[in-house]
PDB file of N, CA and C in Angstrom:
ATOM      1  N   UNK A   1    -134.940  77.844-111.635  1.00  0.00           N
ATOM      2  CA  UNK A   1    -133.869  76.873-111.732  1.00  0.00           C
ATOM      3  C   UNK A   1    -133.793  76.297-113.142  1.00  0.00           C
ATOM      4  N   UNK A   2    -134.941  76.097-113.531  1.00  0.00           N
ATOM      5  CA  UNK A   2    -135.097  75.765-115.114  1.00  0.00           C
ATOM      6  C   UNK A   2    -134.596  76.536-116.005  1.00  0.00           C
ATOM      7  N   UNK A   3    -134.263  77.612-116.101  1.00  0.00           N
ATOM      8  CA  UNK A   3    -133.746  78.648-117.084  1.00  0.00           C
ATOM      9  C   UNK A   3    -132.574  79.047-116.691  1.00  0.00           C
ATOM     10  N   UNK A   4    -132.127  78.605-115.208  1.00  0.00           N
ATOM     11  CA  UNK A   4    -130.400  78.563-115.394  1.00  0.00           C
ATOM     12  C   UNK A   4    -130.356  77.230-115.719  1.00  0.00           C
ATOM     13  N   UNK A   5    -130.910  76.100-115.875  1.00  0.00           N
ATOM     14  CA  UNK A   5    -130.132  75.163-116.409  1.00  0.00           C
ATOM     15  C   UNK A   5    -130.204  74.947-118.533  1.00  0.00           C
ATOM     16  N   UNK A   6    -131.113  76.036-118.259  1.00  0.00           N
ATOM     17  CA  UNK A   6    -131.325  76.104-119.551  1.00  0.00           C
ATOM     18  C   UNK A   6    -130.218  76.922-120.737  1.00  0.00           C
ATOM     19  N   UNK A   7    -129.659  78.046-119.626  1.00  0.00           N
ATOM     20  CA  UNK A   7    -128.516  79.002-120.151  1.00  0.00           C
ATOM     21  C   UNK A   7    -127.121  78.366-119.992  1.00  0.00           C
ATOM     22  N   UNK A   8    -127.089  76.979-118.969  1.00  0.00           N
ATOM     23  CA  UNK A   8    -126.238  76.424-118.819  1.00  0.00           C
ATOM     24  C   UNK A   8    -125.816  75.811-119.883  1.00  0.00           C
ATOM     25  N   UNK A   9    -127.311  74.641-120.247  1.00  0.00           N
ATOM     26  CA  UNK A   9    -127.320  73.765-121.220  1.00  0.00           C
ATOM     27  C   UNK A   9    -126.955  74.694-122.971  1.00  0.00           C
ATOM     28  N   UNK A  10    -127.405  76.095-123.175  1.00  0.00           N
ATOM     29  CA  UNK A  10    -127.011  77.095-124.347  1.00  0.00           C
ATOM     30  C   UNK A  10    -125.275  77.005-124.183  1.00  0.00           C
ATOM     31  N   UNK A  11    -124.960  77.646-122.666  1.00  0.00           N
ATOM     32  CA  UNK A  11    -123.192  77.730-123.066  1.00  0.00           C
ATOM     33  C   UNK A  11    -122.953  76.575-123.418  1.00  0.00           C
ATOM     34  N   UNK A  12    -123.607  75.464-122.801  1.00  0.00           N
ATOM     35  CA  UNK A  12    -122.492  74.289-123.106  1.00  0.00           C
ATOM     36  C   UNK A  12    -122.089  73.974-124.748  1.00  0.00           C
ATOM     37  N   UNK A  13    -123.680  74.344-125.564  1.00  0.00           N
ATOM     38  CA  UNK A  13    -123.387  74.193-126.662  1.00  0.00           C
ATOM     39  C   UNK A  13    -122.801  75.075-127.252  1.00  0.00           C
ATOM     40  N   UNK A  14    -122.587  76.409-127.481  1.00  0.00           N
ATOM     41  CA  UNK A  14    -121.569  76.971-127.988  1.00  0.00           C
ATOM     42  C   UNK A  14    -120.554  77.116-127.667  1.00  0.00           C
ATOM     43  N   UNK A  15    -119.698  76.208-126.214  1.00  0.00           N
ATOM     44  CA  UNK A  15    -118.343  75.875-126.345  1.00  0.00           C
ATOM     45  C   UNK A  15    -118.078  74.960-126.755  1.00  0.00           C
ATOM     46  N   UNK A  16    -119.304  73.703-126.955  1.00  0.00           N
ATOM     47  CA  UNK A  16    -118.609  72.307-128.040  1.00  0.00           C
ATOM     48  C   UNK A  16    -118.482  72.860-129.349  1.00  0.00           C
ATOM     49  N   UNK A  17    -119.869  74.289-129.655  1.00  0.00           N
ATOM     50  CA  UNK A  17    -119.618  74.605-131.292  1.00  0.00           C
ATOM     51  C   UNK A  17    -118.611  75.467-131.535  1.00  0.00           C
ATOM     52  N   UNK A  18    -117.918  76.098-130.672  1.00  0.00           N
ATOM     53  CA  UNK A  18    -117.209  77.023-130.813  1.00  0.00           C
ATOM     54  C   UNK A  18    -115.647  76.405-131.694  1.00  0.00           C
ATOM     55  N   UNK A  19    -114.953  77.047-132.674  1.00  0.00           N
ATOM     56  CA  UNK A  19    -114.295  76.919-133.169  1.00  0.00           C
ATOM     57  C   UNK A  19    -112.943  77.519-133.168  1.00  0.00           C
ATOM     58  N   UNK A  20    -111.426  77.097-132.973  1.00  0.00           N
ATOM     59  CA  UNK A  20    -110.270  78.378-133.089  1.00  0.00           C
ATOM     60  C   UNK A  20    -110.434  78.886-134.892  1.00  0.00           C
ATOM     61  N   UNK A  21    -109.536  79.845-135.406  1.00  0.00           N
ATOM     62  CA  UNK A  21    -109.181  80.249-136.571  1.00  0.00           C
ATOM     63  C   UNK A  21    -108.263  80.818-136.703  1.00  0.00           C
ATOM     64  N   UNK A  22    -107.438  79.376-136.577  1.00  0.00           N
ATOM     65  CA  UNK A  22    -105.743  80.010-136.716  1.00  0.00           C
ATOM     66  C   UNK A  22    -105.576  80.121-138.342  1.00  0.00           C
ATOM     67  N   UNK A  23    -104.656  81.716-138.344  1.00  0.00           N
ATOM     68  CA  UNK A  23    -104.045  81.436-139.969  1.00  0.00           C
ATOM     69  C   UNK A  23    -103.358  80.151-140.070  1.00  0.00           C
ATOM     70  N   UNK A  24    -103.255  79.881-141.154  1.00  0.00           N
ATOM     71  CA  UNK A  24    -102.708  78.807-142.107  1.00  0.00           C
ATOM     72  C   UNK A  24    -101.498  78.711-142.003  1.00  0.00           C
ATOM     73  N   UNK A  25    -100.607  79.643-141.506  1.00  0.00           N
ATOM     74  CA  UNK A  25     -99.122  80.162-141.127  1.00  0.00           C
ATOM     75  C   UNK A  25     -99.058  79.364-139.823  1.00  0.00           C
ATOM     76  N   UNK A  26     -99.834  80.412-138.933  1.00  0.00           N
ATOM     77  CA  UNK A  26     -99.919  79.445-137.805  1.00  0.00           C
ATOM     78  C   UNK A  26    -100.081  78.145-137.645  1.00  0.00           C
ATOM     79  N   UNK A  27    -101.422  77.693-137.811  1.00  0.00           N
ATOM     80  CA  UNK A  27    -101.409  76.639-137.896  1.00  0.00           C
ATOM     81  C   UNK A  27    -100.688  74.970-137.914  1.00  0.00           C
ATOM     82  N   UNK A  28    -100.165  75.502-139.081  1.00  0.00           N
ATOM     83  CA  UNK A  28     -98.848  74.493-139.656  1.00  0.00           C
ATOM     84  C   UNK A  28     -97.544  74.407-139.028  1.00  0.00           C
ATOM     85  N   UNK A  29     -97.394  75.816-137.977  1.00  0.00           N
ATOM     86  CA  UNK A  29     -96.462  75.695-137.637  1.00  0.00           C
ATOM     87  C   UNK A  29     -96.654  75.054-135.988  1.00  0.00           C
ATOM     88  N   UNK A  30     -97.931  75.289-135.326  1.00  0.00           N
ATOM     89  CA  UNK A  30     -98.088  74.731-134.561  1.00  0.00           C
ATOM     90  C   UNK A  30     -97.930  72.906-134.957  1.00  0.00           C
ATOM     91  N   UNK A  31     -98.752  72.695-136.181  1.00  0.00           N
ATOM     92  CA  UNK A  31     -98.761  70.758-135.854  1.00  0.00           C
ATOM     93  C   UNK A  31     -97.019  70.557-136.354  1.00  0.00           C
ATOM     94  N   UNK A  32     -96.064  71.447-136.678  1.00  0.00           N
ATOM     95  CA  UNK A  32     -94.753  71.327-137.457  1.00  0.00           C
ATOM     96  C   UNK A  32     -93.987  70.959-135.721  1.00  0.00           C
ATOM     97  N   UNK A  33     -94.673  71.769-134.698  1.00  0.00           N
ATOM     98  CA  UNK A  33     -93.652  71.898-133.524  1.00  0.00           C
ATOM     99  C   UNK A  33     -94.335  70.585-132.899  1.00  0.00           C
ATOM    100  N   UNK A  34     -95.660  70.407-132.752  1.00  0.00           N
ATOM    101  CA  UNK A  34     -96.161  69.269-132.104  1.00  0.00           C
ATOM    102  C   UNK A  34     -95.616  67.296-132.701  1.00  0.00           C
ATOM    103  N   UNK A  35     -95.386  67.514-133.977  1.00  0.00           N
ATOM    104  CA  UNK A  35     -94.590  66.707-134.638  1.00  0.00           C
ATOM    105  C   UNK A  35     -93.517  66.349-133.762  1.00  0.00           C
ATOM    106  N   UNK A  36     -92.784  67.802-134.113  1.00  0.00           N
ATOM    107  CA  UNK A  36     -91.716  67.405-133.424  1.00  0.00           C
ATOM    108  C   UNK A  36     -91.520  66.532-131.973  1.00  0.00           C
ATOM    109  N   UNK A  37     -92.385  67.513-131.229  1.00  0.00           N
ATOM    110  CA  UNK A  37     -92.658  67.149-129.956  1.00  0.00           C
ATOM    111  C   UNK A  37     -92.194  65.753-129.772  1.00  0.00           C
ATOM    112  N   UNK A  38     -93.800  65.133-130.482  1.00  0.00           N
ATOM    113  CA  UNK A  38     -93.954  63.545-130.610  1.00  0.00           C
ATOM    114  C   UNK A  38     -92.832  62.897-130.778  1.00  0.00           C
ATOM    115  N   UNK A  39     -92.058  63.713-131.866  1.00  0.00           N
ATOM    116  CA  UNK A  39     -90.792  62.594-132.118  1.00  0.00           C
ATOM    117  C   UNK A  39     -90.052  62.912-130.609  1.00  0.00           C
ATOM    118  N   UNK A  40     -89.888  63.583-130.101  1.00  0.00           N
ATOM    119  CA  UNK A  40     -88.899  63.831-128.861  1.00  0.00           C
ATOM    120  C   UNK A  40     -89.262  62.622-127.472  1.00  0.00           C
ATOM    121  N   UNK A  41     -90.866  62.469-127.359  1.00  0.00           N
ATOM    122  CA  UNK A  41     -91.559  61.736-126.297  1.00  0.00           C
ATOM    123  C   UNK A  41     -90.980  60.284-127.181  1.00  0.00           C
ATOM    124  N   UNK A  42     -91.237  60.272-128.208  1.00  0.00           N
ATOM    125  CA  UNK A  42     -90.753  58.852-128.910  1.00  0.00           C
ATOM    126  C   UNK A  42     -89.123  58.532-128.579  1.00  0.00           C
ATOM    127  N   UNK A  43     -88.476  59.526-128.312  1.00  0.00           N
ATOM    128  CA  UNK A  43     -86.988  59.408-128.128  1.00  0.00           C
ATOM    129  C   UNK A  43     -86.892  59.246-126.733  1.00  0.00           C
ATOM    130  N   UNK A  44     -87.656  59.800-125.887  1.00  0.00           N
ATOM    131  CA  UNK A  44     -88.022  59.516-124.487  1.00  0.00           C
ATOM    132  C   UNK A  44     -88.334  58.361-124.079  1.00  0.00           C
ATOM    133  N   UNK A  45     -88.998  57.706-124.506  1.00  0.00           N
ATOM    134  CA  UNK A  45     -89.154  56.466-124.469  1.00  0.00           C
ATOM    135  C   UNK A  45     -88.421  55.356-125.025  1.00  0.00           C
ATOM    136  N   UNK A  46     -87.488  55.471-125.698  1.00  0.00           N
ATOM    137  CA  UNK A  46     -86.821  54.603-126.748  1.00  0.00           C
ATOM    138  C   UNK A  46     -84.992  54.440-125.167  1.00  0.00           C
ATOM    139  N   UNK A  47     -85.504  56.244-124.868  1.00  0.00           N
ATOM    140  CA  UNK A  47     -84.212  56.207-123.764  1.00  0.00           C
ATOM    141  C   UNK A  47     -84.091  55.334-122.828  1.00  0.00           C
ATOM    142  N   UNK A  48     -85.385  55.570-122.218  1.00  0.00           N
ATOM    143  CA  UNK A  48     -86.129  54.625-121.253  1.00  0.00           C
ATOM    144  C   UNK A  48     -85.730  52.950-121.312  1.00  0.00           C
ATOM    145  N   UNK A  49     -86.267  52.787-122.297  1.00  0.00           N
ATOM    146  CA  UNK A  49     -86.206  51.274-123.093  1.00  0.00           C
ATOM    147  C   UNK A  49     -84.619  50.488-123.013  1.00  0.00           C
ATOM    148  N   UNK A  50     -84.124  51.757-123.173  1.00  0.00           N
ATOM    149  CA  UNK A  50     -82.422  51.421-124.030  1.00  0.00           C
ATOM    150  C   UNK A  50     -81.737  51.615-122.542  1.00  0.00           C
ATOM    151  N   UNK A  51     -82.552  51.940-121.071  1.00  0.00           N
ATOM    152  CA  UNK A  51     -81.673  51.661-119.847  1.00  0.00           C
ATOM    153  C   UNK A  51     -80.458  53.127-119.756  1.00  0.00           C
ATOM    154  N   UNK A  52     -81.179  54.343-120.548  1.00  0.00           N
ATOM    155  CA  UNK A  52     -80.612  55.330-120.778  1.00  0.00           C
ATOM    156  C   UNK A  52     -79.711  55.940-119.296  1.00  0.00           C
ATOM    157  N   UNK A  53     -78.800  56.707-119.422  1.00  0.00           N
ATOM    158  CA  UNK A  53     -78.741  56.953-117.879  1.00  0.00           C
ATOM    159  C   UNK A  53     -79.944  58.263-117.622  1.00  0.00           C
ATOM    160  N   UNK A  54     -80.285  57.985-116.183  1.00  0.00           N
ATOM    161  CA  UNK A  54     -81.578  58.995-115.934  1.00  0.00           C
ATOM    162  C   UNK A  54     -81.472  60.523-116.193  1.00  0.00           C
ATOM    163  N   UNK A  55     -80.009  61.173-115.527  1.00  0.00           N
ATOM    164  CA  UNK A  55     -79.949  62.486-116.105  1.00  0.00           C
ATOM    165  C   UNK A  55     -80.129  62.720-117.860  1.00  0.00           C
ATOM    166  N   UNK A  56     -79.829  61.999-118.225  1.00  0.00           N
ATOM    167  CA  UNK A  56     -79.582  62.341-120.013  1.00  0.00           C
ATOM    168  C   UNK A  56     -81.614  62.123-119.976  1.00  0.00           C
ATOM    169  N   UNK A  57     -82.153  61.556-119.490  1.00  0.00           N
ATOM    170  CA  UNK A  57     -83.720  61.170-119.587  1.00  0.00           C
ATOM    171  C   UNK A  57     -84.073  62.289-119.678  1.00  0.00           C
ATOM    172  N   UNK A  58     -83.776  62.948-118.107  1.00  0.00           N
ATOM    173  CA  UNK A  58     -84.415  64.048-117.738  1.00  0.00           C
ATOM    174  C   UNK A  58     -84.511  65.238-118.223  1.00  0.00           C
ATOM    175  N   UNK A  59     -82.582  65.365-118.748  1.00  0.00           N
ATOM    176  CA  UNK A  59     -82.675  66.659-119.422  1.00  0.00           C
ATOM    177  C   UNK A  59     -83.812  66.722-120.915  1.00  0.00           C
ATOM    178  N   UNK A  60     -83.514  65.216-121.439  1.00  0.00           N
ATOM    179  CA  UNK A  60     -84.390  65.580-122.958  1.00  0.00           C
ATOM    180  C   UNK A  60     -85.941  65.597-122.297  1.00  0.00           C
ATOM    181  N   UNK A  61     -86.472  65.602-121.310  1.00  0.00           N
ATOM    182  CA  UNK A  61     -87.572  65.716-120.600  1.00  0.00           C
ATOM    183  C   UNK A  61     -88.123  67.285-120.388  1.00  0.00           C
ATOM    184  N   UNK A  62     -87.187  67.360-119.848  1.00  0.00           N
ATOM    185  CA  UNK A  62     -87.138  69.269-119.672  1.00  0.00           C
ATOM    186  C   UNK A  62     -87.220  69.994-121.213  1.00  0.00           C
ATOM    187  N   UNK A  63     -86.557  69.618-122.451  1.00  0.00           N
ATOM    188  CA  UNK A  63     -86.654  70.405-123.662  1.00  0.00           C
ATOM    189  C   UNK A  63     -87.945  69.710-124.188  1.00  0.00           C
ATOM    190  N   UNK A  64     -88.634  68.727-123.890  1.00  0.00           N
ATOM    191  CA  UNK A  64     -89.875  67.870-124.149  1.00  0.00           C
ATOM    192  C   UNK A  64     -91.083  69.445-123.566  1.00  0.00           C
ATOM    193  N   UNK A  65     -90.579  69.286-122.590  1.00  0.00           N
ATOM    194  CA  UNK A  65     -91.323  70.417-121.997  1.00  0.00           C
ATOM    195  C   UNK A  65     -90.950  72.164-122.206  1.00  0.00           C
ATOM    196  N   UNK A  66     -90.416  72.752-122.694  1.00  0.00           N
ATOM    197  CA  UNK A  66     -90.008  73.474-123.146  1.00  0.00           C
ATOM    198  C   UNK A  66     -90.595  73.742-124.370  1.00  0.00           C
ATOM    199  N   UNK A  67     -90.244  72.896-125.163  1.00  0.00           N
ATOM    200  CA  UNK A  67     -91.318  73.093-126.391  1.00  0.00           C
ATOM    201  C   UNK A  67     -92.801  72.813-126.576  1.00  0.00           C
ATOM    202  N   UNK A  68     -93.368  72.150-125.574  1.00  0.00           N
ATOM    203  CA  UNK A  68     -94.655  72.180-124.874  1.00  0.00           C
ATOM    204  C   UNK A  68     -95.115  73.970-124.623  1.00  0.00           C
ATOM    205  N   UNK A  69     -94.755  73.929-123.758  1.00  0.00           N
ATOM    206  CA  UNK A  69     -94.720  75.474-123.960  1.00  0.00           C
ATOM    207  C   UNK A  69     -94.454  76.322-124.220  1.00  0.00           C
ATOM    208  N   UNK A  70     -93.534  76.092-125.611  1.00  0.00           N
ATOM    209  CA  UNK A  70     -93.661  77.254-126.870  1.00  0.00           C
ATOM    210  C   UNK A  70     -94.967  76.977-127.300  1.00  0.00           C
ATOM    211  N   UNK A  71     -95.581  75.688-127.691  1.00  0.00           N
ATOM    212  CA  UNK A  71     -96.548  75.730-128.039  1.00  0.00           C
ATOM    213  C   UNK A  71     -97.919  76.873-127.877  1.00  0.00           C
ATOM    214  N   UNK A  72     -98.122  76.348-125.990  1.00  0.00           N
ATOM    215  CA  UNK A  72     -98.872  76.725-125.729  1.00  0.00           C
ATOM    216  C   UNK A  72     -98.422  78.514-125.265  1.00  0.00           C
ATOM    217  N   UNK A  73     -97.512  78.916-125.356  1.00  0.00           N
ATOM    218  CA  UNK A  73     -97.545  80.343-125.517  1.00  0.00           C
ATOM    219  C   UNK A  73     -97.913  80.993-126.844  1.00  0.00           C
ATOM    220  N   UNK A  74     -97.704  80.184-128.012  1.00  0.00           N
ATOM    221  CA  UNK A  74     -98.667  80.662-129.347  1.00  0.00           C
ATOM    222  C   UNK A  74     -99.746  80.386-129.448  1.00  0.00           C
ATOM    223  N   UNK A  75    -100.370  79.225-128.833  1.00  0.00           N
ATOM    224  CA  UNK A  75    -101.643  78.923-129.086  1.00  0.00           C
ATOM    225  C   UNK A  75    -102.266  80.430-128.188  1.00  0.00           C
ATOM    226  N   UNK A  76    -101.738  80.624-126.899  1.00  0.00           N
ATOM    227  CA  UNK A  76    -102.275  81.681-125.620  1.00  0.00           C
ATOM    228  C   UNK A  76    -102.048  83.244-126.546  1.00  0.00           C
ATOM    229  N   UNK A  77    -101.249  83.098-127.262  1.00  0.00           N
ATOM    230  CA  UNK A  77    -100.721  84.812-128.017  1.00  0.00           C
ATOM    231  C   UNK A  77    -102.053  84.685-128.987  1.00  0.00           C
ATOM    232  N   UNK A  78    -102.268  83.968-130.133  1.00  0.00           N
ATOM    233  CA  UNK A  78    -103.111  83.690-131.181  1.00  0.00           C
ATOM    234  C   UNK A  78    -104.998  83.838-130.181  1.00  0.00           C
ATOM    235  N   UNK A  79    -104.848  83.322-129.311  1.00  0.00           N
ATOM    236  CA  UNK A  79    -106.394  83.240-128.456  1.00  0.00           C
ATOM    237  C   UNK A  79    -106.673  84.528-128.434  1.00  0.00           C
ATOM    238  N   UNK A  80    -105.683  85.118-127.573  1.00  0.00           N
ATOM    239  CA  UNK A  80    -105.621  86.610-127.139  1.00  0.00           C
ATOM    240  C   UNK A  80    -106.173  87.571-128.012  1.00  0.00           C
ATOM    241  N   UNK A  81    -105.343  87.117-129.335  1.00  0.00           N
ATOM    242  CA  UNK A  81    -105.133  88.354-129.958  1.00  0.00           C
ATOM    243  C   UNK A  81    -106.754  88.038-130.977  1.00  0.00           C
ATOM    244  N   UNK A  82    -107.636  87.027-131.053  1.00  0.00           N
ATOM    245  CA  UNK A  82    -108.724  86.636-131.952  1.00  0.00           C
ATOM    246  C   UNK A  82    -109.638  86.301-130.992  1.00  0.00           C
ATOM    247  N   UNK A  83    -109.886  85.096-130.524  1.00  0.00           N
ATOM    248  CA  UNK A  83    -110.888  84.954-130.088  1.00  0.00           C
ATOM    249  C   UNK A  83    -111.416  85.689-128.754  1.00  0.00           C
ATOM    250  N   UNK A  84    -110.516  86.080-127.838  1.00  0.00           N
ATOM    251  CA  UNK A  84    -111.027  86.833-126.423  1.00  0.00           C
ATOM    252  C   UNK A  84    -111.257  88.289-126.951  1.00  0.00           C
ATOM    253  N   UNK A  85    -110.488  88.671-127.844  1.00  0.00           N
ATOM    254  CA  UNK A  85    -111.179  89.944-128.255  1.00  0.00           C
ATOM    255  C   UNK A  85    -112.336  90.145-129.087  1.00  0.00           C
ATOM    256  N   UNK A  86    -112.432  88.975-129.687  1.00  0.00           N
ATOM    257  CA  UNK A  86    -113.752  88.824-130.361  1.00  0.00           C
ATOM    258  C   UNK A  86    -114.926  88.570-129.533  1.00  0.00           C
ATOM    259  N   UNK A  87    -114.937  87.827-128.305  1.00  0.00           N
ATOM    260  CA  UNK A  87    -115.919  87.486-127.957  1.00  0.00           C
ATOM    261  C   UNK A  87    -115.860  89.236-126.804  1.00  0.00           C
ATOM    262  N   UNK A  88    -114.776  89.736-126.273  1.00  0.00           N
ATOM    263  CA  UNK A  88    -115.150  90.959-125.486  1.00  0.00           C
ATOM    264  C   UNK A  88    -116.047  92.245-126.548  1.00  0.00           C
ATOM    265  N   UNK A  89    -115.690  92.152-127.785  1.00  0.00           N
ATOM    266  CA  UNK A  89    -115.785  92.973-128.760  1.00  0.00           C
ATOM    267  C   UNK A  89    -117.446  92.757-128.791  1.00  0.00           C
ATOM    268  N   UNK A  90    -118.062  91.148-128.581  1.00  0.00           N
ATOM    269  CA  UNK A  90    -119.367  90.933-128.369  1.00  0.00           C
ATOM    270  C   UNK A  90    -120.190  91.090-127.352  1.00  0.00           C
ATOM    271  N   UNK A  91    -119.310  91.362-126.065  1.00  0.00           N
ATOM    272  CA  UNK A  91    -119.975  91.704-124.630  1.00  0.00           C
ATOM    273  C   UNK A  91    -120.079  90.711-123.918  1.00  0.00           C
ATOM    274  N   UNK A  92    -119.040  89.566-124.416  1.00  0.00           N
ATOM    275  CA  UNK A  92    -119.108  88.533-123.380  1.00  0.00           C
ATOM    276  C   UNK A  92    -117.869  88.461-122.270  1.00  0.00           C
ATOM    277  N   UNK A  93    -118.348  89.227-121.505  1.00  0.00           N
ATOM    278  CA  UNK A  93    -117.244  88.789-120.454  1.00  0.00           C
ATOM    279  C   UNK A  93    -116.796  87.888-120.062  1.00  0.00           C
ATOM    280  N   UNK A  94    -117.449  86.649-119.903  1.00  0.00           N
ATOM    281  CA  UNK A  94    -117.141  84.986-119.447  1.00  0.00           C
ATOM    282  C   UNK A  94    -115.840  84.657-120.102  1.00  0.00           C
ATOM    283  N   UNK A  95    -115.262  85.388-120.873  1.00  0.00           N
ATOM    284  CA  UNK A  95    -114.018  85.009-121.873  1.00  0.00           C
ATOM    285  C   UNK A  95    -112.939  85.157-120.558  1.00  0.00           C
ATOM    286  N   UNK A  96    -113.463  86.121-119.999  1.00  0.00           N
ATOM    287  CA  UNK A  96    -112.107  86.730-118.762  1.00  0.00           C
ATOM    288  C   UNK A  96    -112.284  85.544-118.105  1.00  0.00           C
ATOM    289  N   UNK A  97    -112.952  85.115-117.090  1.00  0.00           N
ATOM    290  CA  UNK A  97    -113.157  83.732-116.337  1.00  0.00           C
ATOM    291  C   UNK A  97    -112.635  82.649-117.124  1.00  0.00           C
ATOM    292  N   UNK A  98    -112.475  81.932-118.211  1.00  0.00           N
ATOM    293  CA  UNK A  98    -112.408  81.429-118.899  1.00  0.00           C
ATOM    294  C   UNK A  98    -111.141  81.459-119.339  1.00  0.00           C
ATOM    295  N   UNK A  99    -110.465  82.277-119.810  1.00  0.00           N
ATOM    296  CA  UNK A  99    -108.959  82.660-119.545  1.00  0.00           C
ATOM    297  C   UNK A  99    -108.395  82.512-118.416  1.00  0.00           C
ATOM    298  N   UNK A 100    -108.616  83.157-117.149  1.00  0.00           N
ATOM    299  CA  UNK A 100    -108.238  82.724-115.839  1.00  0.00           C
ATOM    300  C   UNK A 100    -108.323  81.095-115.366  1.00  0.00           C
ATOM    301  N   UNK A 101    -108.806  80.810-115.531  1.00  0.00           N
ATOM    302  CA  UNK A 101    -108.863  79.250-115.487  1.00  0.00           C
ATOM    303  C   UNK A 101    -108.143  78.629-116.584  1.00  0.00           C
ATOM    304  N   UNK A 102    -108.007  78.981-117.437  1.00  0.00           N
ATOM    305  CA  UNK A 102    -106.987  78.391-118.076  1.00  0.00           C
ATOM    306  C   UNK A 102    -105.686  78.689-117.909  1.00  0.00           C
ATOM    307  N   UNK A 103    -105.301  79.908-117.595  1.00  0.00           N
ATOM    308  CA  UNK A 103    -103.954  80.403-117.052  1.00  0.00           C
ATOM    309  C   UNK A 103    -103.308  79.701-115.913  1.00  0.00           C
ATOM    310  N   UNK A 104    -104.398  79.867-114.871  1.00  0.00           N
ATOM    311  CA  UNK A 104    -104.154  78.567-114.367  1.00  0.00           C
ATOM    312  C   UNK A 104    -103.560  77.463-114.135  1.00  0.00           C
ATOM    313  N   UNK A 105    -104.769  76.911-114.826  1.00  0.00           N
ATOM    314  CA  UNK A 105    -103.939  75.579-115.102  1.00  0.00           C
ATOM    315  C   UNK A 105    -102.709  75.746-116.060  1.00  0.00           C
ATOM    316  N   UNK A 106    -102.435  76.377-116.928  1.00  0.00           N
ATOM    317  CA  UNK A 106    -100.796  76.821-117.771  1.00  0.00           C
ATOM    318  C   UNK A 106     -99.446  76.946-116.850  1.00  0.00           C
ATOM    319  N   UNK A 107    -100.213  77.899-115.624  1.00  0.00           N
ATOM    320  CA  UNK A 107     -99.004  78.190-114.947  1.00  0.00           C
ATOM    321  C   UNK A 107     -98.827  77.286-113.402  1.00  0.00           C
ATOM    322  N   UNK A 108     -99.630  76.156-113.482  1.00  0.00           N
ATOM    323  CA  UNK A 108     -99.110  75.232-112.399  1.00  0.00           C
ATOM    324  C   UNK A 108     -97.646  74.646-112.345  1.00  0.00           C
TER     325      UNK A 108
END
């Protein structure tokens, strides 16, 4: 029991150490869309505030979310294509589990 909690206590630390390595392209363009985002939830709320009518809420709610997940379909394309093949390329299968659970939760 001691040495699975011991391999437990190893993964745990190399998923706090573990790092992404998005190009610089990427990158920027991800915090460029998340920006945006922010400003949109800020307009969401300002709607809110201002006694907006609810459909006009909702729809800018839905493109709030929409670009949420452009996001996270580049962040999921960029994973794919670097880190799950890197870590299969190392013989770690746990990447597959690990993906599945995150898909998951993506596609609730």
């Amino acid at each position: 029991m001691e040495h699975t909690r011991l391999n437990h206590d190893a993964n745990h630390e190399d998923a706090c150490a573990r790092k992404s390595h998005h190009p610089e392209k990427v990158k920027t363009n991800l915090i460029t869309r998340l920006n945006r985002i922010e400003g949109q939830i800020r307009g969401v709320k300002k709607m809110i505030e201002n006694d907006t009518y609810c459909d006009d809420v909702l729809n800018q709610i839905a493109a709030v979310q929409a670009a949420l997940n452009g996001v996270g379909k580049m962040l999921l394309e960029n994973h794919l294509k670097s880190c799950v093949v890197e870590r299969l390329q190392e013989g770690d299968l746990e990447v597959v589990d690990e993906l599945m659970t995150t898909m998951k939760k993506l596609l609730k």
